[in-house]
C-alpha atoms as a PDB file:
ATOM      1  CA  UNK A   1      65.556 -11.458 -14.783  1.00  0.00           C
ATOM      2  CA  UNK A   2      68.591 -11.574 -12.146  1.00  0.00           C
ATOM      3  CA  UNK A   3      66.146 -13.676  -9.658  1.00  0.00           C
ATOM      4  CA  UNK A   4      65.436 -15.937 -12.346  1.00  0.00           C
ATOM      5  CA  UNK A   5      69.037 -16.705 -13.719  1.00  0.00           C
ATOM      6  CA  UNK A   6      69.663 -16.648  -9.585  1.00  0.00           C
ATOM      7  CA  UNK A   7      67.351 -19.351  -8.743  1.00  0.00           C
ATOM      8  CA  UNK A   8      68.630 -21.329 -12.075  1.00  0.00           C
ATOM      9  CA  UNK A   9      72.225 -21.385 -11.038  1.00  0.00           C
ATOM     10  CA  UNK A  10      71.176 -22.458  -7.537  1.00  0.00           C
ATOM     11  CA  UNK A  11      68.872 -25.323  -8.337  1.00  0.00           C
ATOM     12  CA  UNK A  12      71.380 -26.387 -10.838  1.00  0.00           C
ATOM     13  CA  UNK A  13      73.898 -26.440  -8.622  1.00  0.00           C
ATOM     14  CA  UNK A  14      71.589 -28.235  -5.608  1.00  0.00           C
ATOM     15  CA  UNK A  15      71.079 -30.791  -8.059  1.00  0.00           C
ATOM     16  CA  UNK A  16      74.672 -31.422  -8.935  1.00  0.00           C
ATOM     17  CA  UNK A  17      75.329 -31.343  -4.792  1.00  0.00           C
ATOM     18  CA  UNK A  18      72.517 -34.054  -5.018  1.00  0.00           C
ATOM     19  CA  UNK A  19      74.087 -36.166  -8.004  1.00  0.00           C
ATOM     20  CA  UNK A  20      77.359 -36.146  -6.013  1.00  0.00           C
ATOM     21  CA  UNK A  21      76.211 -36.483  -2.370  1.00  0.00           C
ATOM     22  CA  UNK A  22      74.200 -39.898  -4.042  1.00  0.00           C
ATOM     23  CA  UNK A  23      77.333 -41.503  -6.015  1.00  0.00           C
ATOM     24  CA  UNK A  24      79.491 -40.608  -2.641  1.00  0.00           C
ATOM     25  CA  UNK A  25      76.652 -42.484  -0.536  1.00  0.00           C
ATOM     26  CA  UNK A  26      76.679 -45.372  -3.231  1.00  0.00           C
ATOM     27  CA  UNK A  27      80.076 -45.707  -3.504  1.00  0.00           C
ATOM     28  CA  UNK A  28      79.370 -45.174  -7.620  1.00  0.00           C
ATOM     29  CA  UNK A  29      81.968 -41.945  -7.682  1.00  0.00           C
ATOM     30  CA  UNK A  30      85.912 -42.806  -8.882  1.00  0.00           C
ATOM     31  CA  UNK A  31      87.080 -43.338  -5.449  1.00  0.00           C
ATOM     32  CA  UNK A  32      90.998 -41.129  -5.896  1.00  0.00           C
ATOM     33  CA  UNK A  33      91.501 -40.476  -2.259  1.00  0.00           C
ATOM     34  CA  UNK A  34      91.970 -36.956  -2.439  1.00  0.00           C
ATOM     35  CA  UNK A  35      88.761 -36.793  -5.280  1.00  0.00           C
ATOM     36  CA  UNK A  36      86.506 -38.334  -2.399  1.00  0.00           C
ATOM     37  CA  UNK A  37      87.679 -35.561   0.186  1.00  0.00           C
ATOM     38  CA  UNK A  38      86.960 -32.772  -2.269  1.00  0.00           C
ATOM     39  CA  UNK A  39      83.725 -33.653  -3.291  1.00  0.00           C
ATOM     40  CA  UNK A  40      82.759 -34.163   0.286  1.00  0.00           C
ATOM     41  CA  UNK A  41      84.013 -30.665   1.604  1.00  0.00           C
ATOM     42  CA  UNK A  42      82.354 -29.193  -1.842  1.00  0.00           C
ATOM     43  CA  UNK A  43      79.308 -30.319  -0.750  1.00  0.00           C
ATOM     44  CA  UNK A  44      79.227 -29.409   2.852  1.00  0.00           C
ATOM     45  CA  UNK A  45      80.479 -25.938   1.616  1.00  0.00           C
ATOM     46  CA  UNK A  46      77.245 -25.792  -0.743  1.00  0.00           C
ATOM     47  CA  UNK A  47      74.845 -26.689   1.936  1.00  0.00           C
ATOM     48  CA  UNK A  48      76.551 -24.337   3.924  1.00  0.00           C
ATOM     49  CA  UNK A  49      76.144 -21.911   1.677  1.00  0.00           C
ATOM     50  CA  UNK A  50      72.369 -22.854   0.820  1.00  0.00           C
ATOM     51  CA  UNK A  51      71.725 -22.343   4.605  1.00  0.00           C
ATOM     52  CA  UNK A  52      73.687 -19.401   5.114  1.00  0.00           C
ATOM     53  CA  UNK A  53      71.418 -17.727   2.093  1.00  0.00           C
ATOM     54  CA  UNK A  54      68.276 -19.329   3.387  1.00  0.00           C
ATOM     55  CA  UNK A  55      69.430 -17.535   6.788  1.00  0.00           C
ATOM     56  CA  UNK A  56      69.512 -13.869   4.851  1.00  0.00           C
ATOM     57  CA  UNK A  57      66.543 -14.158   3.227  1.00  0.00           C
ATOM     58  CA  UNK A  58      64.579 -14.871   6.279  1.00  0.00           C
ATOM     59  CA  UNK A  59      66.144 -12.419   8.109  1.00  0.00           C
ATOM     60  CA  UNK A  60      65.486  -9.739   5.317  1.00  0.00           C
ATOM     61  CA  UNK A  61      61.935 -11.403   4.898  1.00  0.00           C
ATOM     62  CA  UNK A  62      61.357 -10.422   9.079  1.00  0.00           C
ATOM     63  CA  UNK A  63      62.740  -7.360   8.877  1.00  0.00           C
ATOM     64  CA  UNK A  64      60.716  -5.830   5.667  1.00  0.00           C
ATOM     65  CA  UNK A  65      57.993  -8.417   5.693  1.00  0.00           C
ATOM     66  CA  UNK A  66      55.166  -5.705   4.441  1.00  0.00           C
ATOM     67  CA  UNK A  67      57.315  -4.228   2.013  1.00  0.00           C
ATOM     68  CA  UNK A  68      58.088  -8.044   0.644  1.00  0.00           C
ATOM     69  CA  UNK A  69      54.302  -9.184   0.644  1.00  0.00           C
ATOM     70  CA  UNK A  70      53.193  -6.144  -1.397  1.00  0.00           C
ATOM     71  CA  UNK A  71      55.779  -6.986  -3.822  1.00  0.00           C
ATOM     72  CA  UNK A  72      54.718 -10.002  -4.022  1.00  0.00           C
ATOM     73  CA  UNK A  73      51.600  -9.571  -4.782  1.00  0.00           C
ATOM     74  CA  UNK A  74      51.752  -6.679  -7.046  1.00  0.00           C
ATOM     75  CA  UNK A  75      54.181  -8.683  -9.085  1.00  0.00           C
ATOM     76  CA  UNK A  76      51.581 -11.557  -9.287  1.00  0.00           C
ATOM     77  CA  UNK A  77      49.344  -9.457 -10.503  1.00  0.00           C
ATOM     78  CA  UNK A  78      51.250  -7.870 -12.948  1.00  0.00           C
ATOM     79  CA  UNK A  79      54.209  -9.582 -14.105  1.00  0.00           C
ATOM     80  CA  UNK A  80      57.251  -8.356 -15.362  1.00  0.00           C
ATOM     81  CA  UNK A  81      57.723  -8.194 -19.161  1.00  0.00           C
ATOM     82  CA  UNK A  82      60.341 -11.037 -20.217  1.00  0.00           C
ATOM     83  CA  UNK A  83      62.845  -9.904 -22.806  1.00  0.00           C
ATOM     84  CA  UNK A  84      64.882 -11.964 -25.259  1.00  0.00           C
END
């Protein structure tokens, strides 16, 4: 359930990087001169982020990679029970 709310914050928040990164590129965003910095250091900080995560999870991924693919597939074989 925490993977799945996980993965929903970060594509939302991908996409919003995407909406902004697009109006910046266009030129479509309210250009305030400060509001144009921010959103461009937000978004270098999220893709930042985004790789610095991608980093972990490969690195956790190499170091139990066994342990991961048996998860894996024993959870696509029998998946967890959703609640609510």
């Amino acid at each position: 359930m925490a993977v799945t709310a996980a993965k929903s914050v970060m594509a939302f928040r991908v996409l919003t990087m995407a909406v902004d990164l697009c109006r910046l590129t266009t030129r479509t965003m309210n250009v305030n001169a400060g509001h144009e910095r921010t959103s461009k250091a937000r978004i270098i900080h999220q893709i930042q982020l985004i790789r610095g995560i991608t980093k972990w999870c490969r690195s956790l991924f190499d170091k139990y990679q066994t342990g991961i693919l048996i998860m894996l597939i024993f959870l696509r074989r029998f998946p967890p029970l959703m609640h609510g």
